[in-house]
Protein backbone atom coordinates (compact mmCIF):
# COMPACT_ATOMS: atom_id res chain seq x y z
CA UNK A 1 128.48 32.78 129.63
CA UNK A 2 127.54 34.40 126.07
CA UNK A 3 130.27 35.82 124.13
CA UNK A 4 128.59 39.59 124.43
CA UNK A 5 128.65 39.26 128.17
CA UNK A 6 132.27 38.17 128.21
CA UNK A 7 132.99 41.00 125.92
CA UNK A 8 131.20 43.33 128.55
CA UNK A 9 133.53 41.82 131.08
CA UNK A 10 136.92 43.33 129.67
CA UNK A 11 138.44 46.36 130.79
CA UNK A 12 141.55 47.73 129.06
CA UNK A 13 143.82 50.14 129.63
CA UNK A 14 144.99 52.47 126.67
CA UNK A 15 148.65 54.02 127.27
CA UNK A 16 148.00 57.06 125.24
CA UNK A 17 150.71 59.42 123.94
CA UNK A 18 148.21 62.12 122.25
CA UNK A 19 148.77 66.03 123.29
CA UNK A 20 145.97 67.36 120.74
CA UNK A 21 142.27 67.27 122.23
CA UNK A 22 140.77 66.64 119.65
CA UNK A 23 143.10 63.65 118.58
CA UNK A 24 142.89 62.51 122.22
CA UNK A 25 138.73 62.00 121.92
CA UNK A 26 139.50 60.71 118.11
CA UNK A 27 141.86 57.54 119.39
CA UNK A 28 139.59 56.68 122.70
CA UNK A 29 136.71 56.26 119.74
CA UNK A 30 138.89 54.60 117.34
CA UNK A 31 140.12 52.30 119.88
CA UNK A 32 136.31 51.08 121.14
CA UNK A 33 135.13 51.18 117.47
CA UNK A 34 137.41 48.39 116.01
CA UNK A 35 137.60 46.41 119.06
CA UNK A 36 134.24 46.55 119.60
CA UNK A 37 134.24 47.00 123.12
CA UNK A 38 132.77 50.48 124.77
CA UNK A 39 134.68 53.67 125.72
CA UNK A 40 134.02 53.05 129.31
CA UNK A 41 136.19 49.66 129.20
CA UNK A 42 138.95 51.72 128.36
CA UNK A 43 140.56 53.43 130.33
CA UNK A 44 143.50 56.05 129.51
CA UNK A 45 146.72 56.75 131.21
CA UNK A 46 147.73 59.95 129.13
CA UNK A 47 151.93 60.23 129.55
CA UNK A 48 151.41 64.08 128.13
CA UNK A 49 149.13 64.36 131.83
CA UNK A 50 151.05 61.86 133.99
CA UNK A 51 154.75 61.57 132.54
CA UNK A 52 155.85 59.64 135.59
CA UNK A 53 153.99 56.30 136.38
CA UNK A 54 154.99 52.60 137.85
CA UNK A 55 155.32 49.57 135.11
CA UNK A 56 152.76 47.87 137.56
CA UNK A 57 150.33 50.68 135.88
CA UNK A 58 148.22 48.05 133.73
CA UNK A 59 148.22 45.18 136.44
CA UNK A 60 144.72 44.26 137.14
CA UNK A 61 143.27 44.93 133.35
CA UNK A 62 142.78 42.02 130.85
CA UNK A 63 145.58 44.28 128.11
CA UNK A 64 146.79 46.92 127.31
CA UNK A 65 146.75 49.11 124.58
CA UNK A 66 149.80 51.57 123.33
CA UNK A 67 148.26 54.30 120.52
CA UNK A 68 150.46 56.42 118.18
CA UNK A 69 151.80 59.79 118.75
CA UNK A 70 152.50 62.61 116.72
CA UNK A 71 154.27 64.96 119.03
CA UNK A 72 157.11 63.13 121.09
CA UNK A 73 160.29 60.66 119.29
CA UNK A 74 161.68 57.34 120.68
CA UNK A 75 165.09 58.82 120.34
CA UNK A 76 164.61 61.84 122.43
CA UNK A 77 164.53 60.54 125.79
CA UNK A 78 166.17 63.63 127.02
CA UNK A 79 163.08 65.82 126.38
CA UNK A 80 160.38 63.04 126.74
CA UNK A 81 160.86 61.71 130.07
CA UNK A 82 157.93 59.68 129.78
CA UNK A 83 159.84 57.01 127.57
CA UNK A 84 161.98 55.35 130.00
CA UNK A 85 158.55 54.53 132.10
CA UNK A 86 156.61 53.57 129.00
CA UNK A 87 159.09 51.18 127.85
CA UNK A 88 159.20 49.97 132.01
CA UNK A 89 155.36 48.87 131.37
CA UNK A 90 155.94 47.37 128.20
CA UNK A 91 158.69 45.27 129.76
CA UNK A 92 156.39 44.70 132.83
CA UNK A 93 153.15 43.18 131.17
CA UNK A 94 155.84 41.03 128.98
CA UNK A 95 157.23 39.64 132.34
CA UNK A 96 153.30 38.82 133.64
CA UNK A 97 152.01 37.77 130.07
CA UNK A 98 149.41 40.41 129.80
CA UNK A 99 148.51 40.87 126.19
CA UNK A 100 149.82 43.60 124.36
CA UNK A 101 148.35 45.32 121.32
CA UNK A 102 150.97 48.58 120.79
CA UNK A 103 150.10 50.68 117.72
CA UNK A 104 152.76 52.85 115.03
CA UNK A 105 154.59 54.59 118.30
CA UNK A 106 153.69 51.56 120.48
CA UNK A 107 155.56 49.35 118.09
CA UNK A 108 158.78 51.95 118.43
CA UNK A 109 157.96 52.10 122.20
CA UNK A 110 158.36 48.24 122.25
CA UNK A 111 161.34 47.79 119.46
CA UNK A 112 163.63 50.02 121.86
CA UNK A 113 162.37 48.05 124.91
CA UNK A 114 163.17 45.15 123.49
CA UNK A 115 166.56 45.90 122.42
CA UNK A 116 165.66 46.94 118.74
CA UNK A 117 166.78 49.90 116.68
CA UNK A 118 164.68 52.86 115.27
CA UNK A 119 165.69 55.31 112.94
CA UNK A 120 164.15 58.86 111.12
CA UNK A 121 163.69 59.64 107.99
CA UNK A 122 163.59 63.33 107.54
CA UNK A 123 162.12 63.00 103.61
CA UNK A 124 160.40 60.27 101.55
CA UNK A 125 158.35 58.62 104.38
CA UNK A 126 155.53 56.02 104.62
CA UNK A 127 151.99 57.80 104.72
CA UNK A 128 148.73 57.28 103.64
CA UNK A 129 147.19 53.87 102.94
CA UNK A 130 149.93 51.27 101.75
CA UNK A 131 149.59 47.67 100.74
CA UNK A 132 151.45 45.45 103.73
CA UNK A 133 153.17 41.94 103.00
CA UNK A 134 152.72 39.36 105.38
CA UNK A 135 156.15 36.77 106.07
CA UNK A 136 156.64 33.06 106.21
CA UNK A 137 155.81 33.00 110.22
CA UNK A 138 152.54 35.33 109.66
CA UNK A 139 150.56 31.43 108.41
CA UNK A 140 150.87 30.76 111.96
CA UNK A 141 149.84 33.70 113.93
CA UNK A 142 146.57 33.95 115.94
CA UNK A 143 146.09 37.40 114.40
CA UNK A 144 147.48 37.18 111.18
CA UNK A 145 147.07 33.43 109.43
CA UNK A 146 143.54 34.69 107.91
CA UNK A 147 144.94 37.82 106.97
CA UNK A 148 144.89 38.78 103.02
CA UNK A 149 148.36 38.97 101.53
CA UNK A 150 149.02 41.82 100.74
CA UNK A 151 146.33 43.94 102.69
CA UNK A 152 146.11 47.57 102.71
CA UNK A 153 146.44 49.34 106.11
CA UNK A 154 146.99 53.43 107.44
CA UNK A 155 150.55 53.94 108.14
CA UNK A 156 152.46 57.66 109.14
CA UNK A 157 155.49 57.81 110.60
CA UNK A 158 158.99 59.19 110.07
CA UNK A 159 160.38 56.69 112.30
CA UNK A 160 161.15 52.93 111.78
CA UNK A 161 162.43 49.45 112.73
CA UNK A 162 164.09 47.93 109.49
CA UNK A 163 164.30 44.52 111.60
CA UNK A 164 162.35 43.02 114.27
CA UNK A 165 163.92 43.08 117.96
CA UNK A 166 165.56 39.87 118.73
CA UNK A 167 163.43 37.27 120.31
CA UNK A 168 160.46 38.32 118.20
CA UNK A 169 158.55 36.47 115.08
CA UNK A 170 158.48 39.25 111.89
CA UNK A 171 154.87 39.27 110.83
CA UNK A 172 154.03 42.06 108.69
CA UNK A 173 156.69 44.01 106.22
CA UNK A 174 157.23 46.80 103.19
CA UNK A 175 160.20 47.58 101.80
CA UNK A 176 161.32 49.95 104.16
CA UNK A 177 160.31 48.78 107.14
CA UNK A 178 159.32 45.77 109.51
CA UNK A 179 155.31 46.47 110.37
CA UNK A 180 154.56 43.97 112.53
CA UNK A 181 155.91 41.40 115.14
CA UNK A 182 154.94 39.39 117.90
CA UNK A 183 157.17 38.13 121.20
CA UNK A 184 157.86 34.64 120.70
CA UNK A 185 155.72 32.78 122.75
CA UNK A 186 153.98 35.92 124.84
CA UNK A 187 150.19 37.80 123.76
CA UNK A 188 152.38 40.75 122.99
CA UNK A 189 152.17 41.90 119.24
CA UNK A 190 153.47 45.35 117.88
CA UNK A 191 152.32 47.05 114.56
CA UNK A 192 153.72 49.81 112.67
CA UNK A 193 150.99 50.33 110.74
CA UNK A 194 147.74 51.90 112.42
CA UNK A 195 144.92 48.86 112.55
CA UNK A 196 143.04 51.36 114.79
CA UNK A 197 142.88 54.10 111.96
CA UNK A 198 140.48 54.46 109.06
CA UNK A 199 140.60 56.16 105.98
CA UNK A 200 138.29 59.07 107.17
CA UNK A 201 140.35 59.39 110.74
CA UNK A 202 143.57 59.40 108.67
CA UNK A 203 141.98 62.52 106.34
CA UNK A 204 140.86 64.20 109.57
CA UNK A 205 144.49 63.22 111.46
CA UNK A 206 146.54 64.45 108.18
CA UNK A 207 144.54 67.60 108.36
CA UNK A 208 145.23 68.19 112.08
CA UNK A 209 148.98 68.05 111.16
CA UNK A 210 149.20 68.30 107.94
CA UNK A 211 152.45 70.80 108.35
CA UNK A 212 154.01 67.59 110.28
CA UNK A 213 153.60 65.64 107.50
CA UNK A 214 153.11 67.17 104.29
CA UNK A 215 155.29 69.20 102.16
CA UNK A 216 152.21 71.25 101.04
CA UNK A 217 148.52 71.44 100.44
CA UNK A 218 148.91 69.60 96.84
CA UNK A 219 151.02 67.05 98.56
CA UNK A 220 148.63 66.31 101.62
CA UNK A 221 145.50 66.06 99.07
CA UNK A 222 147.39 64.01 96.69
CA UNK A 223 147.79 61.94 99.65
CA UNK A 224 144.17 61.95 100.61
CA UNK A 225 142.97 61.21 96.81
CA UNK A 226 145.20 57.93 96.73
CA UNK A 227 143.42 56.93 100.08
CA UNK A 228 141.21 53.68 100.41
CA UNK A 229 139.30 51.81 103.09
CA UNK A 230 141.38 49.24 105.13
CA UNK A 231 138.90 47.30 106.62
CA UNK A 232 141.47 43.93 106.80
CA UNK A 233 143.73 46.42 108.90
CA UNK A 234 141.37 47.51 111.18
CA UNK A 235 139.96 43.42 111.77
CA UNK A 236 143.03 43.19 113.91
CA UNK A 237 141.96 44.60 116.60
CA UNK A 238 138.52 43.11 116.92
CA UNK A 239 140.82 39.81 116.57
CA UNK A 240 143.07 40.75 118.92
CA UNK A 241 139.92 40.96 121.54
CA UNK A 242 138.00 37.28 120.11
CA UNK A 243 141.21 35.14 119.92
CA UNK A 244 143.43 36.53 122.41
CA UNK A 245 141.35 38.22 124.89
CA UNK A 246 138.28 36.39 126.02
CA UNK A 247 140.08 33.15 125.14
CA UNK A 248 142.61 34.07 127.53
CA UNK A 249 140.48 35.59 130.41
CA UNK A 250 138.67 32.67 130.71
CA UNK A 251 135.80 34.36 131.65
């Protein structure tokens, strides 16, 4: 069978942690675009919609997707109650070996799953479009041994890991955080960093919360002037389909 029609074949399901509409129809798009798979092989399990769901959620799709979130913290389980289940699913398609791409709060989804610590930074924050390091084990990652050292990738977020969780290969770094790590030995790979983000969806995201984020409107366009493409970022996710994906499924 062709590589297109194997493509055709996947179907995905993106746990999405998006309350804003518009951001909601932004990710779906982002998602499809880099992978380069259509909308309608994705489908979403929204937690803001259904907060309660079983880790078996994803069985029966070829992955699973985890997206970023700009209205909900790992360490506020107490108003979020959609954490403990999200973390349940993570957990789940590590025990079955499904392959897992999670995404900025899909990598603090999985660190705390895993055992890991997060932390906030109330000031003086990653954001923007920052050059990314790659470590020692990166040479021999399926995703990341082609990968330009450093590359330049979209990353917001007031929360971090500084360390990968135990049991997991540290693949990606700055100097304030870990940005990327894989399982050891399972499809399962987490990035701080947004591969599924572009410099024009990061403008239009920044916008959307730009009193989130930014001190002011000097301070959110000084942000958007220093912007640049990050088209090595955003290859991870077609990657992530080629090598891990269709070699897996077999199909």
């Amino acid at each position: 069978m062709e590589r297109q029609q194997q493509r055709q074949q996947l179907r995905l399901l993106l746990l999405q942690i998006r309350d804003q509409p518009r951001v909601r129809a932004e990710e779906i798009a982002s998602f499809a675009r880099y992978t380069g798979l259509e909308q309608s092989q994705i489908d979403i399990l929204n937690v803001f919609d259904t907060p309660e769901f079983p880790a078996s959620a994803a069985d029966g799709y070829d992955g699973l997707f985890v997206g970023g979130a700009s209205e909900a913290s790992v360490l506020e389980p107490e108003i979020y109650r959609f954490l403990q289940p999200s973390q349940q699913l993570l957990l789940r398609c590590l025990e079955i070996e499904m392959p897992v791409f999670a995404s900025c709060f899909g990598f603090q989804l999985a660190t705390v799953a895993l055992g890991g610590t997060i932390i906030r930074d109330d000031r003086d924050f990653e954001m923007g479009t920052i050059p990314i390091q790659l470590t020692e084990t990166a040479s021999q990652d399926p995703l990341f041994h082609d990968a330009p050292d450093p590359f330049m990738a979209v990353a917001v977020h007031r929360e971090r890991a500084i360390v990968a969780p135990e049991g997991c290969q540290p693949l990606a770094y700055t100097s304030a955080c870990c940005h990327a790590f894989r399982v050891e030995g399972k499809p399962f790979w987490a990035f701080q960093f947004h591969p599924e983000v572009d410099r024009a969806t990061l403008v239009q995201r920044l916008t959307i919360y730009k009193q989130a984020y930014t001190d002011n409107d000097d301070h959110l366009q000084q942000v958007l002037d220093s912007a640049v493409e990050t088209p090595d970022s955003n290859d991870f996710l077609a990657k992530f389909v080629d090598r891990i994906l269709l070699d897996r499924s077999g199909h």
